[in-house]
Protein backbone atom coordinates (compact mmCIF):
# COMPACT_ATOMS: atom_id res chain seq x y z
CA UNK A 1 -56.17 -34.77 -33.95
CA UNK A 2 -54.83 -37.26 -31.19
CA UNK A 3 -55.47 -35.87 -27.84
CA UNK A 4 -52.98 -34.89 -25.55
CA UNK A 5 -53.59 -38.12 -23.06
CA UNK A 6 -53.46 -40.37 -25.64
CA UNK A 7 -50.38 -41.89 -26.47
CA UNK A 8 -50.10 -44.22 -30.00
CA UNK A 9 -49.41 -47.83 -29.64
CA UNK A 10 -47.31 -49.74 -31.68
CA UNK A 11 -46.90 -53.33 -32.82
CA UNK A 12 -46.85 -55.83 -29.70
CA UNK A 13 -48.22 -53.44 -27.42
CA UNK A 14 -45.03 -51.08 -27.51
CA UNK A 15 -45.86 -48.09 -25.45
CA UNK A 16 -44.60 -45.12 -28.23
CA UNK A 17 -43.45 -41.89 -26.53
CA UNK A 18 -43.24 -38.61 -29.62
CA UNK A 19 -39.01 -38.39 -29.57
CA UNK A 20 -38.66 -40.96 -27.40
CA UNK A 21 -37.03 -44.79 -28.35
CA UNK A 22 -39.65 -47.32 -27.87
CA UNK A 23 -40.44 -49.12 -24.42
CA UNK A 24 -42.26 -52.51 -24.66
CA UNK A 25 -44.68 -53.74 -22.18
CA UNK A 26 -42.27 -55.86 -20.31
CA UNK A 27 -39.68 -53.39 -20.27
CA UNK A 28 -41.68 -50.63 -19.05
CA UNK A 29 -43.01 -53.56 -16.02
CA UNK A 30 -39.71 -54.18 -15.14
CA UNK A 31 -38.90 -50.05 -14.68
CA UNK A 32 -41.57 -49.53 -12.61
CA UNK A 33 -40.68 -52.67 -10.36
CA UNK A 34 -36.68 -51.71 -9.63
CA UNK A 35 -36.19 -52.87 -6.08
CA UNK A 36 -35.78 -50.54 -3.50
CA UNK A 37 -32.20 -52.03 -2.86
CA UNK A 38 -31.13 -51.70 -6.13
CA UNK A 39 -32.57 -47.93 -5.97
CA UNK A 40 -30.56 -47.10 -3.08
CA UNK A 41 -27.21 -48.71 -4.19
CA UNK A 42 -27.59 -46.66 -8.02
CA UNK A 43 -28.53 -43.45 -5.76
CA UNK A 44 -24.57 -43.54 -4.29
CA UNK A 45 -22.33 -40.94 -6.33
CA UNK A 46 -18.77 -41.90 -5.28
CA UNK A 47 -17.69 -44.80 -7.22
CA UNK A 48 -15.45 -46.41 -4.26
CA UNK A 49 -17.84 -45.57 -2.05
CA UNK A 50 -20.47 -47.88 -4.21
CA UNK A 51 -17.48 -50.66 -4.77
CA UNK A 52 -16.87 -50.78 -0.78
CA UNK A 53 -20.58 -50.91 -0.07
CA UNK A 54 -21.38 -53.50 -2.79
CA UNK A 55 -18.54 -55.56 -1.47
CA UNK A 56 -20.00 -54.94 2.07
CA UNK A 57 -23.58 -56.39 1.28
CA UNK A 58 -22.13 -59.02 -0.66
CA UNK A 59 -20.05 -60.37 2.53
CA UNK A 60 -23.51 -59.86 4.53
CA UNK A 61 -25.89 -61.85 1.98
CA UNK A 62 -23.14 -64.31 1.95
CA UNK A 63 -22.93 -64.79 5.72
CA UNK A 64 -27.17 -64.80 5.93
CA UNK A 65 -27.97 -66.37 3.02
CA UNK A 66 -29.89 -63.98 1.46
CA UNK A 67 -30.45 -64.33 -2.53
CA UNK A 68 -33.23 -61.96 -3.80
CA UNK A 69 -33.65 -58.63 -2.98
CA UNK A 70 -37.07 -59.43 -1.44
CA UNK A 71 -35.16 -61.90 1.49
CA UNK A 72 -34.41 -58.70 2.89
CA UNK A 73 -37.57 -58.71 4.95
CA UNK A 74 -36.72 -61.45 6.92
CA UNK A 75 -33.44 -60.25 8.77
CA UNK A 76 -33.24 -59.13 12.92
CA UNK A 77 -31.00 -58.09 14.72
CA UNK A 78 -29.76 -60.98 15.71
CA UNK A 79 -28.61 -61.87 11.52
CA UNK A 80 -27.15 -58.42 12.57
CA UNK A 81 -25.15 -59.23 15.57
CA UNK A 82 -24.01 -62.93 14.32
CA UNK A 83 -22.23 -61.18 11.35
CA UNK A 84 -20.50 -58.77 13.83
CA UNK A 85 -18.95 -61.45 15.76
CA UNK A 86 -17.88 -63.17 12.43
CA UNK A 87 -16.34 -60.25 11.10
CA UNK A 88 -14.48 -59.83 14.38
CA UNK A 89 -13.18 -62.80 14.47
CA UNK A 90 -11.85 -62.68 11.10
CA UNK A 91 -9.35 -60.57 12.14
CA UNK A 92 -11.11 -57.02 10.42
CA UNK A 93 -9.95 -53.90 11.81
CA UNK A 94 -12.51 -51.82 13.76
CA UNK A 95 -12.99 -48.83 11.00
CA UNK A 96 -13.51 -51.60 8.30
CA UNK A 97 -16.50 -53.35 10.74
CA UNK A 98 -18.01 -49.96 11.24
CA UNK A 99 -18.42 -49.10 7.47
CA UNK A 100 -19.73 -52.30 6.73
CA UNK A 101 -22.05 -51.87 9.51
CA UNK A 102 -22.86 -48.48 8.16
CA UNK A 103 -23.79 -49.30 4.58
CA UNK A 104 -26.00 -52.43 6.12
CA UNK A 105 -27.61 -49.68 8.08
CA UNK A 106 -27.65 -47.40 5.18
CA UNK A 107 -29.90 -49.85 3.07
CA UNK A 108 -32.34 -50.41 5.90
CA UNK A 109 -32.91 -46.88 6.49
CA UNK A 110 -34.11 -46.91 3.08
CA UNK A 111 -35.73 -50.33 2.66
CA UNK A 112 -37.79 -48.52 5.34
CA UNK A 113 -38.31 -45.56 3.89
CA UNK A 114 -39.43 -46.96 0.62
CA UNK A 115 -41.79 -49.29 2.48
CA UNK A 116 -39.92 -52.18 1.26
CA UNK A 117 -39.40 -53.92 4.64
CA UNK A 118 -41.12 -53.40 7.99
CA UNK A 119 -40.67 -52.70 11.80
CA UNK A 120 -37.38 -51.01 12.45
CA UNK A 121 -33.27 -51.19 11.39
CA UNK A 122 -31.87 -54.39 12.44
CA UNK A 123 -28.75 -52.66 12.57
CA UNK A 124 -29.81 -49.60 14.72
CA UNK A 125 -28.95 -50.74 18.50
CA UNK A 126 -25.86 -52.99 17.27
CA UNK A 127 -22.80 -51.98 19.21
CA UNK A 128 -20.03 -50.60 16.86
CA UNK A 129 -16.35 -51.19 17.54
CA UNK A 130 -14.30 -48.52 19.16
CA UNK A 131 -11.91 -47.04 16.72
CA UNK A 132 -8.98 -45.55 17.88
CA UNK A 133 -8.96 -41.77 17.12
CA UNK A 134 -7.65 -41.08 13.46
CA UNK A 135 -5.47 -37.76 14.68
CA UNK A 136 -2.25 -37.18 13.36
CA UNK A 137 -2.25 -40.42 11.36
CA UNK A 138 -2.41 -39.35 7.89
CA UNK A 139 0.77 -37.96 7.17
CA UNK A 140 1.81 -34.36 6.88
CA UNK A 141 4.38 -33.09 4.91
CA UNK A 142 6.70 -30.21 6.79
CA UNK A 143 7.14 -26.66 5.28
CA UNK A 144 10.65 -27.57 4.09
CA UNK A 145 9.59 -30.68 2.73
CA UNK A 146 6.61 -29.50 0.97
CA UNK A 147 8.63 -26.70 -0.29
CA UNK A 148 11.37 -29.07 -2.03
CA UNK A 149 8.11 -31.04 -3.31
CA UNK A 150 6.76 -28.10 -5.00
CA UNK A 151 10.18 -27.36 -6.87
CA UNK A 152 11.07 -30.71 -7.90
CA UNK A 153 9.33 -31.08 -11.72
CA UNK A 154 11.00 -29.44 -14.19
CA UNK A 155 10.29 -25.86 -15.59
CA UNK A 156 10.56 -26.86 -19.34
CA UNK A 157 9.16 -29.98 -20.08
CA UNK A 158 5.32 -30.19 -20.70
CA UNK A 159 5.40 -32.43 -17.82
CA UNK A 160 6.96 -31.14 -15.41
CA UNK A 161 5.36 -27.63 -15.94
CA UNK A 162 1.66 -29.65 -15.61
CA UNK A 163 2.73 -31.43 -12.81
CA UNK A 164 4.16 -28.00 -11.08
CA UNK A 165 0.55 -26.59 -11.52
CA UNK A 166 -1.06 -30.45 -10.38
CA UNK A 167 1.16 -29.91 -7.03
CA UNK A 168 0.63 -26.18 -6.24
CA UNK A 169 -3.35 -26.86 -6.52
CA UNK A 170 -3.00 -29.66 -4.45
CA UNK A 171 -0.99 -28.03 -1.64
CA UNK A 172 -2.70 -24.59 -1.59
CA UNK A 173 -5.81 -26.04 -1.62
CA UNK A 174 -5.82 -29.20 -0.41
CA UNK A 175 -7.71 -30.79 -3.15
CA UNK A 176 -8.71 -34.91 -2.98
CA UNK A 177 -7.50 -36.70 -5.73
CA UNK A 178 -10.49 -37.09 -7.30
CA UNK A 179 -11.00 -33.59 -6.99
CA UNK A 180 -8.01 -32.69 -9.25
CA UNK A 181 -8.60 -35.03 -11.65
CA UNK A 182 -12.50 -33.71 -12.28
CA UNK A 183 -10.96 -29.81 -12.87
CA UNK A 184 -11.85 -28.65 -16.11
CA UNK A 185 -10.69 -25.20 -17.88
CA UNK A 186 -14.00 -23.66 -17.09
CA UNK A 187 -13.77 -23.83 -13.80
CA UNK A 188 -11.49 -21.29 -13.36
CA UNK A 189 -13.81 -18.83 -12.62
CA UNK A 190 -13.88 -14.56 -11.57
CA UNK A 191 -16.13 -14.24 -8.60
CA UNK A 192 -15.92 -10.98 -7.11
CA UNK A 193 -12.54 -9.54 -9.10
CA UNK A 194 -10.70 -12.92 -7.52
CA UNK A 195 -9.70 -15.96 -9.23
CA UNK A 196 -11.37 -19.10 -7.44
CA UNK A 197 -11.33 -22.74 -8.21
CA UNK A 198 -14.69 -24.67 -8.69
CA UNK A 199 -14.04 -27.98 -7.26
CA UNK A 200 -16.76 -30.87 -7.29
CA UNK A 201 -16.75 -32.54 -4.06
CA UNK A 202 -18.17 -35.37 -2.16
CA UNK A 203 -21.43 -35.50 -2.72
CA UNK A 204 -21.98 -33.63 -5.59
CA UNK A 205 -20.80 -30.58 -3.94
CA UNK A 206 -19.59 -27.86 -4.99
CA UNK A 207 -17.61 -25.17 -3.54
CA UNK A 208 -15.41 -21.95 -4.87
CA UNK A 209 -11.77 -21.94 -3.30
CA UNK A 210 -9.85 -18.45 -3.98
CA UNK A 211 -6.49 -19.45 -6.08
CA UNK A 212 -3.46 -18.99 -4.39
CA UNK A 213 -1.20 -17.05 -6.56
CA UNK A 214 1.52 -19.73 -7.26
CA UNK A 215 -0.88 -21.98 -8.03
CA UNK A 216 -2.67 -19.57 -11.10
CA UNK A 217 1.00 -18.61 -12.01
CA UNK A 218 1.67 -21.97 -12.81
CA UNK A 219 -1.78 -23.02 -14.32
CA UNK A 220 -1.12 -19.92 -16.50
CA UNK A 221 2.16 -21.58 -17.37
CA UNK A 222 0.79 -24.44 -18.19
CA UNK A 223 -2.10 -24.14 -20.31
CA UNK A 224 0.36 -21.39 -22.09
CA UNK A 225 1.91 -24.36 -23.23
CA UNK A 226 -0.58 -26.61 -23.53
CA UNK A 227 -2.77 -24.63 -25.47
CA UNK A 228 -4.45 -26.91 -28.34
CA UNK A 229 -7.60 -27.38 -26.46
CA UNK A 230 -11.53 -27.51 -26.68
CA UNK A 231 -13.24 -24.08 -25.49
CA UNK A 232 -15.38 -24.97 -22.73
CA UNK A 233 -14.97 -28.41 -20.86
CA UNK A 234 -12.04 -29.12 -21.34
CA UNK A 235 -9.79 -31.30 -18.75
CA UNK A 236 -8.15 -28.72 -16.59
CA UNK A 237 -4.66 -30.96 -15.98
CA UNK A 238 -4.69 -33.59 -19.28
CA UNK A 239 -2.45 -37.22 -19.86
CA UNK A 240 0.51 -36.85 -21.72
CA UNK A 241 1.34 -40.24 -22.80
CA UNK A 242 0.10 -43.41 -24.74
CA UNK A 243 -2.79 -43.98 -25.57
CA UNK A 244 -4.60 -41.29 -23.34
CA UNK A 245 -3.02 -38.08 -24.61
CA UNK A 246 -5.25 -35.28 -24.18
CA UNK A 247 -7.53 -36.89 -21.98
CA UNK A 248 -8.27 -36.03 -18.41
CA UNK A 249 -5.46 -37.34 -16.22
CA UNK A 250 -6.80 -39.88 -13.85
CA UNK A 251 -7.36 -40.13 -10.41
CA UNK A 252 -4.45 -42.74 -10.02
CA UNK A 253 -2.57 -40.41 -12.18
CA UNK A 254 -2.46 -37.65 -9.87
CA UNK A 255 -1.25 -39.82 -7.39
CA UNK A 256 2.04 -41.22 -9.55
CA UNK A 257 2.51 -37.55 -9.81
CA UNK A 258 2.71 -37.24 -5.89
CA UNK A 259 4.64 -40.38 -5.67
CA UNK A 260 7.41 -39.40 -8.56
CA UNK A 261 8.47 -35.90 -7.48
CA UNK A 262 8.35 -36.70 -3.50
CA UNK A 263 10.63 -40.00 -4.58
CA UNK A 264 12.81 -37.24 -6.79
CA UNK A 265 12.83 -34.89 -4.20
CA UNK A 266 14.19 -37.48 -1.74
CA UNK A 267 11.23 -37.10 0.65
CA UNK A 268 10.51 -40.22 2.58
CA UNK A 269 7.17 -40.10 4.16
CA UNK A 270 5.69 -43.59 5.38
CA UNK A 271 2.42 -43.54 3.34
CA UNK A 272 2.55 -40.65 1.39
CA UNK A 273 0.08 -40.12 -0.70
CA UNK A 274 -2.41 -37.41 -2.14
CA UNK A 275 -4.54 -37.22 1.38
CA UNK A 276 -0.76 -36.63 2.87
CA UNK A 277 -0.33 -33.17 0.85
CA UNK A 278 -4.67 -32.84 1.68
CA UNK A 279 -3.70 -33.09 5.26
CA UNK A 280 -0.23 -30.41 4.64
CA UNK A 281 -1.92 -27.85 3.21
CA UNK A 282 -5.22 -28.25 6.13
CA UNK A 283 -2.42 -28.77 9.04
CA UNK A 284 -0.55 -25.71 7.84
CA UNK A 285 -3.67 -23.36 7.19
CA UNK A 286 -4.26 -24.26 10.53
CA UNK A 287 -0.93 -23.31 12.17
CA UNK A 288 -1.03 -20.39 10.59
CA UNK A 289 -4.78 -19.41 12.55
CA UNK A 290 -6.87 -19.88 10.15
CA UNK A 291 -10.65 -20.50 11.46
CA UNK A 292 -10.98 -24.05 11.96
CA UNK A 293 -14.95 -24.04 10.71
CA UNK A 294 -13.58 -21.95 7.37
CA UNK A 295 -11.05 -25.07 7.01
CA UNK A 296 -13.82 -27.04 6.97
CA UNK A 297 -15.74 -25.81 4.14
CA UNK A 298 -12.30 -24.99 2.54
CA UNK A 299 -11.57 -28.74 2.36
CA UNK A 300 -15.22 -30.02 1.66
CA UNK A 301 -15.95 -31.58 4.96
CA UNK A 302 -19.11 -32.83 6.04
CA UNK A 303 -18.41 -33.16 9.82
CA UNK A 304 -15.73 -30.43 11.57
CA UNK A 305 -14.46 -33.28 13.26
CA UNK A 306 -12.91 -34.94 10.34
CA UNK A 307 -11.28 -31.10 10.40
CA UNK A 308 -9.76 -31.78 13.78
CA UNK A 309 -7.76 -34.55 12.63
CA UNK A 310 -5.64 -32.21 10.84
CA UNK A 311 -5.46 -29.93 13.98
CA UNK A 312 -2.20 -30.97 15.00
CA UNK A 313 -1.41 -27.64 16.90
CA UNK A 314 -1.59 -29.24 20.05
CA UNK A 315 1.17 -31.82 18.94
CA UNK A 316 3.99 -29.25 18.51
CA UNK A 317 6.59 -29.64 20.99
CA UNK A 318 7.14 -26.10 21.62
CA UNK A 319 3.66 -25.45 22.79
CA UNK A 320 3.96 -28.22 25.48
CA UNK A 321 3.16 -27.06 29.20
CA UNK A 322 6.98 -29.10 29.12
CA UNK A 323 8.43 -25.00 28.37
CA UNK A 324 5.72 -23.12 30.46
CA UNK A 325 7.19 -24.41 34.07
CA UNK A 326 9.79 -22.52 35.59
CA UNK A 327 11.14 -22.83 39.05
């Protein structure tokens, strides 16, 4: 009998692994020598967060030069500050200078960490552009407005009835688009004699959102009529046309929903878009007192100040010291 240590070689020094496929030598080398940089950009979850960060350190090892992940060593602070003033003068806005600056300052912390590079961040102690504050600039739908949104589909197609449900969990809940599109069946879930809503966040997060009761009326509706589906994981809200029937509708998809009814409805909205009913449903929790730190986790946010952008209490007209004077 083999002992447990031992592990059977095959032909060409192939490392054999009981169950396993077959590694050769070379490939198991180059495993066990992935860069740190390539580690750190396959450890980011959010697909356009990776595509904006590769582009990012493409534009930077363009500018410096830099052709093998090992070059990396070499850059200071002043590779750091050189590509700041190009970028500026480019024309970039400041929000698009400070995530590039971010994900440069992202992969250092790393390279460091992983004893890939050494001393400290070239980035850390590189002056980041002022952006202006973000408040009130995503747009908000109004109660009437989201209230004609919400009735515009149908009530008899299979279409419209989905995209009823796709709009009520967006604007009682104040889903991302990504969000939506990642709901399957099984996450509507009893916790505590209340339906919720498992939504998958940024991050990998997770977090259980009570269902409003239009919302589960119409998701009832729904999957009452679309009802030849998988038990289990099955797409919550699924395409309806060509050659994606029955597959999970898309994140794009979700937003041609949005765009469609609000252009049926009549609503225009300069840059409506999913984040605009996001930043309804958040601005009118708010209006209506709800706890601005229970907003936060409500909507998935890492920071409460991203919260505050949606705070737009302060901006109503009637609550302007304007109406408190009186002579």
């Amino acid at each position: 009998m083999r002992a447990p240590s031992e592990r059977p070689a095959g032909a060409g020094g192939e490392l054999l692994i009981p169950g396993e496929r077959r590694l050769t030598a070379s490939e198991f080398q180059q495993l066990a020598s992935v860069p740190a940089a390539v580690e750190w950009f396959a450890n980011i979850d959010n697909p356009r967060t990776r595509r904006a960060y590769q582009n990012d350190l493409e534009d930077f090892c363009s500018f410096v030069g830099i052709a093998g992940a090992d070059e990396f060593r070499a850059v200071t602070r002043a590779h750091v500050l050189a590509w700041r003033a190009q970028l500026e003068n480019r024309g970039l806005a400041g929000a698009t200078i400070r995530r590039k600056l971010a994900a440069l300052a992202s992969l250092f912390d790393h390279l460091l960490e992983n004893n890939a590079v050494a001393g400290g961040n070239p980035v850390h102690g590189v002056k980041r552009p002022r952006v202006a504050s973000n408040e009130g600039k995503t747009p908000a739908l109004g109660d009437d407005q989201a209230k004609l949104l919400l009735t515009a589909p149908d009530g008899w197609t299979l279409k419209g009835i989905r995209d009823r449900a796709i709009l009520a969990v967006l604007l009682y809940h104040g889903l991302r688009r990504e969000e939506a599109a990642q709901l399957r069946t099984d996450d509507l879930q009893e916790r505590r004699g209340v339906k919720h809503l498992q939504v998958r966040g940024k991050g990998g997060k997770t977090r259980y959102l009570p269902l409003h009761p239009v919302a589960a009326e119409r998701i009832h509706a729904y999957l009452e009529r679309d009802n030849k589906r998988e038990p289990g994981k099955d797409p919550l809200f699924r395409s309806i046309r060509g050659r994606t029937t029955g597959a999970g509708i898309s994140a794009n998809g979700i937003y041609t929903v949005v765009a469609q009814w609000a252009k049926a409805a009549g609503i225009k909205v300069d840059g409506l878009g999913v984040h605009g009913l996001r930043a309804t449903a958040a601005t009118n929790a708010l209006e209506h007192d709800a706890d601005i730190a229970k907003v936060q986790e409500w909507l998935g946010h890492a920071n409460i100040s991203t919260t505050r952008m949606y705070d737009r209490r302060g901006q109503r007209p009637e609550d302007s010291p304007t109406y408190k004077v009186k002579y």
